[in-house]
N, C-alpha and C. Protein backbone atom coordinates (compact mmCIF):
# COMPACT_ATOMS: atom_id res chain seq x y z
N UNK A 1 0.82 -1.18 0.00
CA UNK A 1 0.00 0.00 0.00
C UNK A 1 0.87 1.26 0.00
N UNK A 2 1.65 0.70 0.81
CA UNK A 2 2.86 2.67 1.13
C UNK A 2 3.93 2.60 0.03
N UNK A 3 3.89 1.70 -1.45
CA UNK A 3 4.31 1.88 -2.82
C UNK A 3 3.83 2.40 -3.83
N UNK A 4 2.26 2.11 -3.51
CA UNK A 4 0.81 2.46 -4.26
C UNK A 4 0.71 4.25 -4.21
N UNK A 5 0.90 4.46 -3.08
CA UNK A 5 0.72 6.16 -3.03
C UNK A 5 2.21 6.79 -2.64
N UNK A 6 3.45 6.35 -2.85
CA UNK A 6 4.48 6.55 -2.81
C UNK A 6 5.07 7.33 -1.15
N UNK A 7 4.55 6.77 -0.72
CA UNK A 7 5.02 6.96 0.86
C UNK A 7 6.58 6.00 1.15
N UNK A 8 7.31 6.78 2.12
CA UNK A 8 8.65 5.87 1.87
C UNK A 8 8.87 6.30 3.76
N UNK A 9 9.56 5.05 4.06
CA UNK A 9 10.21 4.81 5.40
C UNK A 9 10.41 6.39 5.87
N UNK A 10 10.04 6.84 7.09
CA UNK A 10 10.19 8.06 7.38
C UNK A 10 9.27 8.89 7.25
N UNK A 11 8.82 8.94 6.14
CA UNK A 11 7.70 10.33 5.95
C UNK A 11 6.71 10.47 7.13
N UNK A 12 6.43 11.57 7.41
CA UNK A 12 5.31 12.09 8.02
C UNK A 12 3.88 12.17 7.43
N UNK A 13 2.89 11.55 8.31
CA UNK A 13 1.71 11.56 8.24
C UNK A 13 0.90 12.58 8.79
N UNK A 14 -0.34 12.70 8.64
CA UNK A 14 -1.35 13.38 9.68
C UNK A 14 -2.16 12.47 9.43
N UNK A 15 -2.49 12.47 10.74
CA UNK A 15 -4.02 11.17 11.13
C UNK A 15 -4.94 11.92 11.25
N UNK A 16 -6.42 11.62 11.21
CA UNK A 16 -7.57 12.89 11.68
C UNK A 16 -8.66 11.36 11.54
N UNK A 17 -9.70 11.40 12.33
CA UNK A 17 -10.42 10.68 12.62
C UNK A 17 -11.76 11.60 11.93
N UNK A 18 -12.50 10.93 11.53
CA UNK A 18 -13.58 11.29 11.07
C UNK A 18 -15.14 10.50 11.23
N UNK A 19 -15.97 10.61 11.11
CA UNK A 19 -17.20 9.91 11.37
C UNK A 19 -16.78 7.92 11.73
N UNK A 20 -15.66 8.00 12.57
CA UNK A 20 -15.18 6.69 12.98
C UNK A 20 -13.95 5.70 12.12
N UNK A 21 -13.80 6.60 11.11
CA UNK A 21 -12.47 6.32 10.01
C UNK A 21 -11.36 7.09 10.76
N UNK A 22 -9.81 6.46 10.10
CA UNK A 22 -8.65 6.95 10.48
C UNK A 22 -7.99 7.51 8.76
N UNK A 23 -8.00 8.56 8.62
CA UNK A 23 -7.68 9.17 7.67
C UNK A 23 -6.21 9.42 7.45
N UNK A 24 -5.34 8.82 7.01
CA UNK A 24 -3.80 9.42 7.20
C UNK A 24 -3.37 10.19 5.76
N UNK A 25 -2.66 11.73 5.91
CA UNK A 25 -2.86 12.21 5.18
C UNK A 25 -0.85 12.44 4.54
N UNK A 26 -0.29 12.11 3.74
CA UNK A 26 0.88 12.58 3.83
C UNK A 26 0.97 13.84 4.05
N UNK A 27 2.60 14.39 4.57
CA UNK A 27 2.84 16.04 5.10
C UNK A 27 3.74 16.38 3.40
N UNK A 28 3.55 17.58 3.76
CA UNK A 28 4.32 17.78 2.73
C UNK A 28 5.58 18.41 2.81
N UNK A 29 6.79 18.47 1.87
CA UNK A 29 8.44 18.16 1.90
C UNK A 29 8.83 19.25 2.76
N UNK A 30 7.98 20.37 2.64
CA UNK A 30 8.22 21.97 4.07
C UNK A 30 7.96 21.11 5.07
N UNK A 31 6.88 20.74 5.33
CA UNK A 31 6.35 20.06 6.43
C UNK A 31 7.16 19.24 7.30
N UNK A 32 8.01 18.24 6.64
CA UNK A 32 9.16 17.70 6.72
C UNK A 32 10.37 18.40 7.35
N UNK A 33 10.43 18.82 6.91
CA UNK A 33 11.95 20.19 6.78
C UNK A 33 11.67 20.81 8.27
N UNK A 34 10.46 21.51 8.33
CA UNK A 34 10.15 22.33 9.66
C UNK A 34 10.04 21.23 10.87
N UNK A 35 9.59 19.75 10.94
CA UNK A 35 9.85 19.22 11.83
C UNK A 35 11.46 19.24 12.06
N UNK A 36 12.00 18.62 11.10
CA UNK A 36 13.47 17.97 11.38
C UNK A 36 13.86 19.40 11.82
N UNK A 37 13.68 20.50 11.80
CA UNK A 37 14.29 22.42 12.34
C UNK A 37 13.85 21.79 13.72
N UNK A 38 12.52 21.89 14.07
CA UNK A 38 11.95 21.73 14.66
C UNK A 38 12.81 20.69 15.96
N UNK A 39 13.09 19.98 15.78
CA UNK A 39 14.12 18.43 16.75
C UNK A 39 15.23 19.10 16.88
N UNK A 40 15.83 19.72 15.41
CA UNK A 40 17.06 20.07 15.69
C UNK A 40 17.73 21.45 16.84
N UNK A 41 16.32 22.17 17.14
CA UNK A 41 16.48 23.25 18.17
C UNK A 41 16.03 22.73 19.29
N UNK A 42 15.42 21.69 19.79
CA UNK A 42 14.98 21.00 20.95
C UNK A 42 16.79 20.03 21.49
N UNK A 43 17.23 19.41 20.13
CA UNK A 43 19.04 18.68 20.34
C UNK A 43 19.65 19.86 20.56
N UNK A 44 19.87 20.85 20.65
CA UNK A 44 20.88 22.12 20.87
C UNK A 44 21.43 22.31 19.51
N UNK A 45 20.94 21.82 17.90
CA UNK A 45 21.75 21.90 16.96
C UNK A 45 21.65 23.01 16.05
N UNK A 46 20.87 23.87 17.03
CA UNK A 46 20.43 25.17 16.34
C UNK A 46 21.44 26.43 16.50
N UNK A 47 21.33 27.91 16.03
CA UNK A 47 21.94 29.04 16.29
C UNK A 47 20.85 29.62 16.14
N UNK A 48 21.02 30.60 17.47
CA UNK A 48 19.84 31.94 16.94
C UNK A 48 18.87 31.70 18.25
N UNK A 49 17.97 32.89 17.85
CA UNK A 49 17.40 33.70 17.20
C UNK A 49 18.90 35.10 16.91
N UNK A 50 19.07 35.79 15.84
CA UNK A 50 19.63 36.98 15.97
C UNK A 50 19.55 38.56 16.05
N UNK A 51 19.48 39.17 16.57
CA UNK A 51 19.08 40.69 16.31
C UNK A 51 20.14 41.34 15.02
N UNK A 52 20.93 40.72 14.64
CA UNK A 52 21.64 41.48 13.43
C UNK A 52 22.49 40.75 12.72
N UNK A 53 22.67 40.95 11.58
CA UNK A 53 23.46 40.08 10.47
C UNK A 53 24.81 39.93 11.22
N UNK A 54 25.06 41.04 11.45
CA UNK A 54 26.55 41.26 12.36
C UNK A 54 26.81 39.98 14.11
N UNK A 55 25.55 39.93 14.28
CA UNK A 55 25.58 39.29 15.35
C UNK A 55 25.41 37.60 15.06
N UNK A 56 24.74 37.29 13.84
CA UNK A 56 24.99 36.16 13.13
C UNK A 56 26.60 35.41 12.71
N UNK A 57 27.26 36.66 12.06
CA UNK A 57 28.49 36.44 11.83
C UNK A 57 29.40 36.18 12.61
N UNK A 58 29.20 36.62 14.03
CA UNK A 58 30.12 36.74 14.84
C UNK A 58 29.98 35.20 15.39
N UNK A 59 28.59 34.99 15.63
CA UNK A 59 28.55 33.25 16.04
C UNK A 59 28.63 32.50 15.16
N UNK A 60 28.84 32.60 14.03
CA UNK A 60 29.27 31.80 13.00
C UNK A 60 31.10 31.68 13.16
N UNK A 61 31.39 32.73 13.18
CA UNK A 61 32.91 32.74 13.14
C UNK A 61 33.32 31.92 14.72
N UNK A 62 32.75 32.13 15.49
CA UNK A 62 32.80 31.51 16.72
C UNK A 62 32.70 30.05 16.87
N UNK A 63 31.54 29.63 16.50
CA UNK A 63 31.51 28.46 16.06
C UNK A 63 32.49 27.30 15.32
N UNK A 64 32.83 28.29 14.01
CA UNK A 64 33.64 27.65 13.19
C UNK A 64 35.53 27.99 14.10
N UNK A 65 35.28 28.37 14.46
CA UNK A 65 36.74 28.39 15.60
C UNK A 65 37.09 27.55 16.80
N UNK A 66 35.53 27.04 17.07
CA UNK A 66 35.17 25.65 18.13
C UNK A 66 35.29 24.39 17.40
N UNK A 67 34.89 24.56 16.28
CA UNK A 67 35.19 23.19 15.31
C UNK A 67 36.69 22.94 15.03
N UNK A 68 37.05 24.11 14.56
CA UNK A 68 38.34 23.68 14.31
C UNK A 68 39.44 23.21 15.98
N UNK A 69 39.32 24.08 15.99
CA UNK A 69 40.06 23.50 17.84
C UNK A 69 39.55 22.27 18.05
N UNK A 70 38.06 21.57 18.32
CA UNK A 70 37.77 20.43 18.38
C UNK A 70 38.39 19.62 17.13
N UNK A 71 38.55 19.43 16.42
CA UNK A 71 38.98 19.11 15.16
C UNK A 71 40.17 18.27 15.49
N UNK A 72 41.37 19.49 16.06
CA UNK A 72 42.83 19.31 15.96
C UNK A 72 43.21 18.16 17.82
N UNK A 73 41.79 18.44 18.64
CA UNK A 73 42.24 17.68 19.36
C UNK A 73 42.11 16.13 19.46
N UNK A 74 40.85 15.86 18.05
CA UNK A 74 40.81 14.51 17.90
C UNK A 74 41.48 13.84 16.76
């Protein structure tokens, strides 16, 4: 059945019950995307929110200066 309507390991559903039926509806590929954002700021794998491009850059450069140091000690 989940070949028939091209559903694949992983995808997201929506269920909704209706006059005693279970309706599952696929999400769509945003839908997708905004969960996995979604997990990834709940794991700490996020940056942000920022008040300025400038303040973006600076934790970017920061970041990428933690990687590298982590990097060289493994």
């Amino acid at each position: 059945m989940r070949h028939r309507v091209g559903l694949h390991v992983g995808d997201l559903l929506e269920a909704r019950v209706e006059r005693g039926k279970i309706t599952l509806t696929p999400k769509s590929i945003l839908d997708r995307r905004i969960a996995r954002s979604i997990e990834d700021i709940k794991e700490g794998r996020a940056y942000g929110p920022f008040d300025s491009a400038e303040e973006m850059i600076r934790s970017l450069r920061e970041n990428v200066r933690k990687g590298v140091a982590e990097s060289k000690r493994s």
